[in-house]
Protein backbone atom coordinates (compact mmCIF):
# COMPACT_ATOMS: atom_id res chain seq x y z
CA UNK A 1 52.08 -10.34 -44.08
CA UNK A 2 52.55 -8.14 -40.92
CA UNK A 3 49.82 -6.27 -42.37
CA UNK A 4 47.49 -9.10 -42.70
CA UNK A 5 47.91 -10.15 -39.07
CA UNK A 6 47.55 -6.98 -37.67
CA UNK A 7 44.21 -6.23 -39.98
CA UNK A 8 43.00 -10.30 -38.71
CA UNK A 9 43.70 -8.86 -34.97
CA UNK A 10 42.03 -5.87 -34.83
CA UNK A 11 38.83 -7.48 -37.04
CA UNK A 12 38.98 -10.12 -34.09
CA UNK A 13 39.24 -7.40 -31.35
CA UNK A 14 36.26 -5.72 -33.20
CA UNK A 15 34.13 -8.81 -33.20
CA UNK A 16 34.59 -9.92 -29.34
CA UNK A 17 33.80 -5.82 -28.91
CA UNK A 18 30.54 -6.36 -31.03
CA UNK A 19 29.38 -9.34 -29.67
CA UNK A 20 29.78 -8.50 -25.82
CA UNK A 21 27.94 -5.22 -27.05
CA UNK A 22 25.05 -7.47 -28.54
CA UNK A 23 25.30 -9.71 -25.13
CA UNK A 24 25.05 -6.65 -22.66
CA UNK A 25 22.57 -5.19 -24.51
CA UNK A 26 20.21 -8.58 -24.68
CA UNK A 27 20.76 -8.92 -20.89
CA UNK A 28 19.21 -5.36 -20.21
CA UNK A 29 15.44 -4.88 -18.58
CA UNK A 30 12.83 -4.33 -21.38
CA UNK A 31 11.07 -1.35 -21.07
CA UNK A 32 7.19 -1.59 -22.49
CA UNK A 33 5.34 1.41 -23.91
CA UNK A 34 1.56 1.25 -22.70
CA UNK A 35 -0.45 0.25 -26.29
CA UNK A 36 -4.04 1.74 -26.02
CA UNK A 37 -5.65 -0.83 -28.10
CA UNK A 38 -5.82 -2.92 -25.11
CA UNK A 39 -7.23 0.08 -22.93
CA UNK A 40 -10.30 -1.25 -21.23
CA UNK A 41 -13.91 0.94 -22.00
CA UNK A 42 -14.59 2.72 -19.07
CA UNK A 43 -13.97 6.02 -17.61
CA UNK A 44 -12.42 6.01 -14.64
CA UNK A 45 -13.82 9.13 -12.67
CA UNK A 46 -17.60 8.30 -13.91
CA UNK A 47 -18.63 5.75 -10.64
CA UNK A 48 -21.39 4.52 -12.81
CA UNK A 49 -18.90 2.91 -15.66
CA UNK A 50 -16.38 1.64 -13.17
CA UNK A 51 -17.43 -1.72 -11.60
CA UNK A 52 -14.50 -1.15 -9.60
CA UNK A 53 -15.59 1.74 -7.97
CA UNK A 54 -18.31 2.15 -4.62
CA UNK A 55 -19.96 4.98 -2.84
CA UNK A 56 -19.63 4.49 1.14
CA UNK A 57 -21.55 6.67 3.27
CA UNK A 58 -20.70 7.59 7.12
CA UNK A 59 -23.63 5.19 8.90
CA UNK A 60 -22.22 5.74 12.49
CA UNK A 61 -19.47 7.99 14.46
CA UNK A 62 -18.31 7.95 17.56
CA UNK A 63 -14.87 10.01 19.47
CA UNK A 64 -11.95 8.35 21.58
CA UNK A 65 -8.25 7.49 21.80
CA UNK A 66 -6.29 5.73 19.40
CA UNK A 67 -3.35 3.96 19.53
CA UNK A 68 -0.96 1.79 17.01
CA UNK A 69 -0.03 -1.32 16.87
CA UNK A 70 4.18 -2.49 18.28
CA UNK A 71 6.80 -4.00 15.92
CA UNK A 72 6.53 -7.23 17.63
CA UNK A 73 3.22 -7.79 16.36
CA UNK A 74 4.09 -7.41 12.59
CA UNK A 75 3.89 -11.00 10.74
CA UNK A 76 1.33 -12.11 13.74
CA UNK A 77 -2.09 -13.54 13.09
CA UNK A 78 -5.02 -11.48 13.90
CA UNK A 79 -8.22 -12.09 15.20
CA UNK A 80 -10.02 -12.60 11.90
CA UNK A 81 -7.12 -15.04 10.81
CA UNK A 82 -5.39 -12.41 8.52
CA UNK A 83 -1.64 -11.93 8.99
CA UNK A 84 -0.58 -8.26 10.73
CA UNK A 85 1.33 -6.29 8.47
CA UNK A 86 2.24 -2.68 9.39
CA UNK A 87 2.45 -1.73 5.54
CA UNK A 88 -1.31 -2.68 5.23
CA UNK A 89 -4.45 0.25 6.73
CA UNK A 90 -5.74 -2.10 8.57
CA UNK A 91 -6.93 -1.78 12.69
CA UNK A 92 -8.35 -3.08 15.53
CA UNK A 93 -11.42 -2.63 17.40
CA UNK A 94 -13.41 -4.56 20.18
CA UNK A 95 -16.90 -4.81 18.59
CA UNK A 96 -16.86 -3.68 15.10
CA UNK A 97 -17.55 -6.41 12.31
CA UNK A 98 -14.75 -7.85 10.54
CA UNK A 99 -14.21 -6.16 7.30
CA UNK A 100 -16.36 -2.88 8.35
CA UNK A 101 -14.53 -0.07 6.64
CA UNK A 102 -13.68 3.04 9.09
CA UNK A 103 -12.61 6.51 8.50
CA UNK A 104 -10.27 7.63 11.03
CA UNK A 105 -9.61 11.15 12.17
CA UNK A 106 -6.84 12.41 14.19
CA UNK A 107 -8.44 15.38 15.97
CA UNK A 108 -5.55 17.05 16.80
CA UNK A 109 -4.52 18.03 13.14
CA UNK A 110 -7.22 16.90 11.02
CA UNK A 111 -5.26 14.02 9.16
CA UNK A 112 -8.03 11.25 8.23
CA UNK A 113 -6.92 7.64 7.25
CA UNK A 114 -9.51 5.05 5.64
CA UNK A 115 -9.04 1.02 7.38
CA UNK A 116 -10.08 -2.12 7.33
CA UNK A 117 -11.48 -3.49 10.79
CA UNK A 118 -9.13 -7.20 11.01
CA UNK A 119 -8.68 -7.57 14.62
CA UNK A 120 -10.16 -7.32 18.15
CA UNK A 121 -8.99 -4.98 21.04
CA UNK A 122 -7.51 -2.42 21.66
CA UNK A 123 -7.60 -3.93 25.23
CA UNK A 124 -5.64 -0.79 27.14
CA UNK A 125 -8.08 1.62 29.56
CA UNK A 126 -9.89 3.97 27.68
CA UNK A 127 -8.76 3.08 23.82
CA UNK A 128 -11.18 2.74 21.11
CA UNK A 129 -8.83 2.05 18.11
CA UNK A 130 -5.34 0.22 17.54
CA UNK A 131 -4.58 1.48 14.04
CA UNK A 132 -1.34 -0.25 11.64
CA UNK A 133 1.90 1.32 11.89
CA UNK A 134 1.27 2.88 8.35
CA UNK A 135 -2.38 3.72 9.07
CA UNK A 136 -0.96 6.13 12.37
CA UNK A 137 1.88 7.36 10.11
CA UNK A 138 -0.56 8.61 8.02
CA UNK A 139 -2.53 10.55 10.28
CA UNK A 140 1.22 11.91 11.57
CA UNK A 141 -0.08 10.51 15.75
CA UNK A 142 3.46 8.70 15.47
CA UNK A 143 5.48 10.97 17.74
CA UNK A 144 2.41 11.24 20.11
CA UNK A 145 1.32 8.04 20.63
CA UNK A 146 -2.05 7.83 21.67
CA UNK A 147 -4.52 10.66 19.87
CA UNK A 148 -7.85 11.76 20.25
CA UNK A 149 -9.72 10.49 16.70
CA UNK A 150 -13.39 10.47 15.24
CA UNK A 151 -14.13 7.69 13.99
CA UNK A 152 -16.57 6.99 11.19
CA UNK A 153 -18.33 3.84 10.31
CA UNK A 154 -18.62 3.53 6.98
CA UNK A 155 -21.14 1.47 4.90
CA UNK A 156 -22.64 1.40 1.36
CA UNK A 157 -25.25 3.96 -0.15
C-alpha cells in the first residue's frame, strides 16, 4: 500500500511538473518565420518597380550655420502644426516650404543628414538651420554646437 501512495505521489508531482511546463511554455512570445508566398512582386533596388521609391535632385544650395534644437522644445508644436520630436530628422528654417526635403552637410567633417523642413526660424544672428536633436547627432555637430553646413534643396526629377 506504501507503494501505491508513494507511486500516486510522485505521478501527481509529475503532472503539476507537466502542466506548469505546458503553462510556461503557452505564455512564451511566438516567434514567426517570414513565409515568401506572401512576398510582394517587386524588386526593391530597381526604382522603376518600387512605387515606394523617388529620385530627388539638388534644385538649390546655399552655405551657413546650423544649430539644434533644446530639450525643452521636445513634445512642442511646430510651426506647421506637427509635434517636435528629437527622434524624428526633421528642422527648421525661416523661408523654406513646409515639407521641402533638405540635405544637410556639416562642413567641418563631411557628415550629411537628409530632413524634413516642419518649422520656422532659426531666429538667432546669423543661423540658417535649427536641425532635431537626432538630425545634429547624425552629422556628429553635437559637441560643437553651431557648425558651418551646405545645405541642399532637394526636389523631384
Amino acid at each position: 500500500m506504501a507503494s501505491l501512495n508513494s507511486l500516486q505521489n510522485n505521478l501527481l508531482r509529475g503532472g503539476v511538473i507537466l502542466a506548469s511546463s505546458l503553462i510556461i511554455t503557452a505564455c512564451a512570445s511566438t516567434v514567426r518565420i517570414p513565409d515568401n508566398r506572401n512576398k510582394p512582386d517587386i524588386e526593391v533596388n530597381n526604382p522603376e518597380s518600387n512605387p515606394a521609391s523617388f529620385d530627388l535632385k539638388v534644385v538649390s544650395t546655399f552655405t551657413g550655420k546650423a544649430t539644434y534644437y533644446a530639450d525643452k522644445f521636445q513634445n512642442q508644436k511646430t510651426a506647421s502644426g506637427e509635434i517636435y520630436k528629437k527622434s524624428k530628422f526633421t528642422a527648421a528654417h525661416k523661408d523654406l516650404p513646409f515639407n521641402t526635403l533638405v540635405k544637410v552637410t556639416n562642413l567641418k567633417n563631411g557628415k550629411s543628414v537628409v530632413v524634413k523642413i516642419n518649422d520656422r526660424g532659426p531666429f538667432g544672428r546669423d543661423r540658417e538651420i535649427d536641425l532635431s536633436y537626432i538630425a545634429a547627432k547624425s552629422i556628429d555637430m553635437l559637441a560643437d554646437g553651431v557648425v558651418d553646413v551646405k545645405v541642399d534643396i532637394l526636389g523631384n526629377n
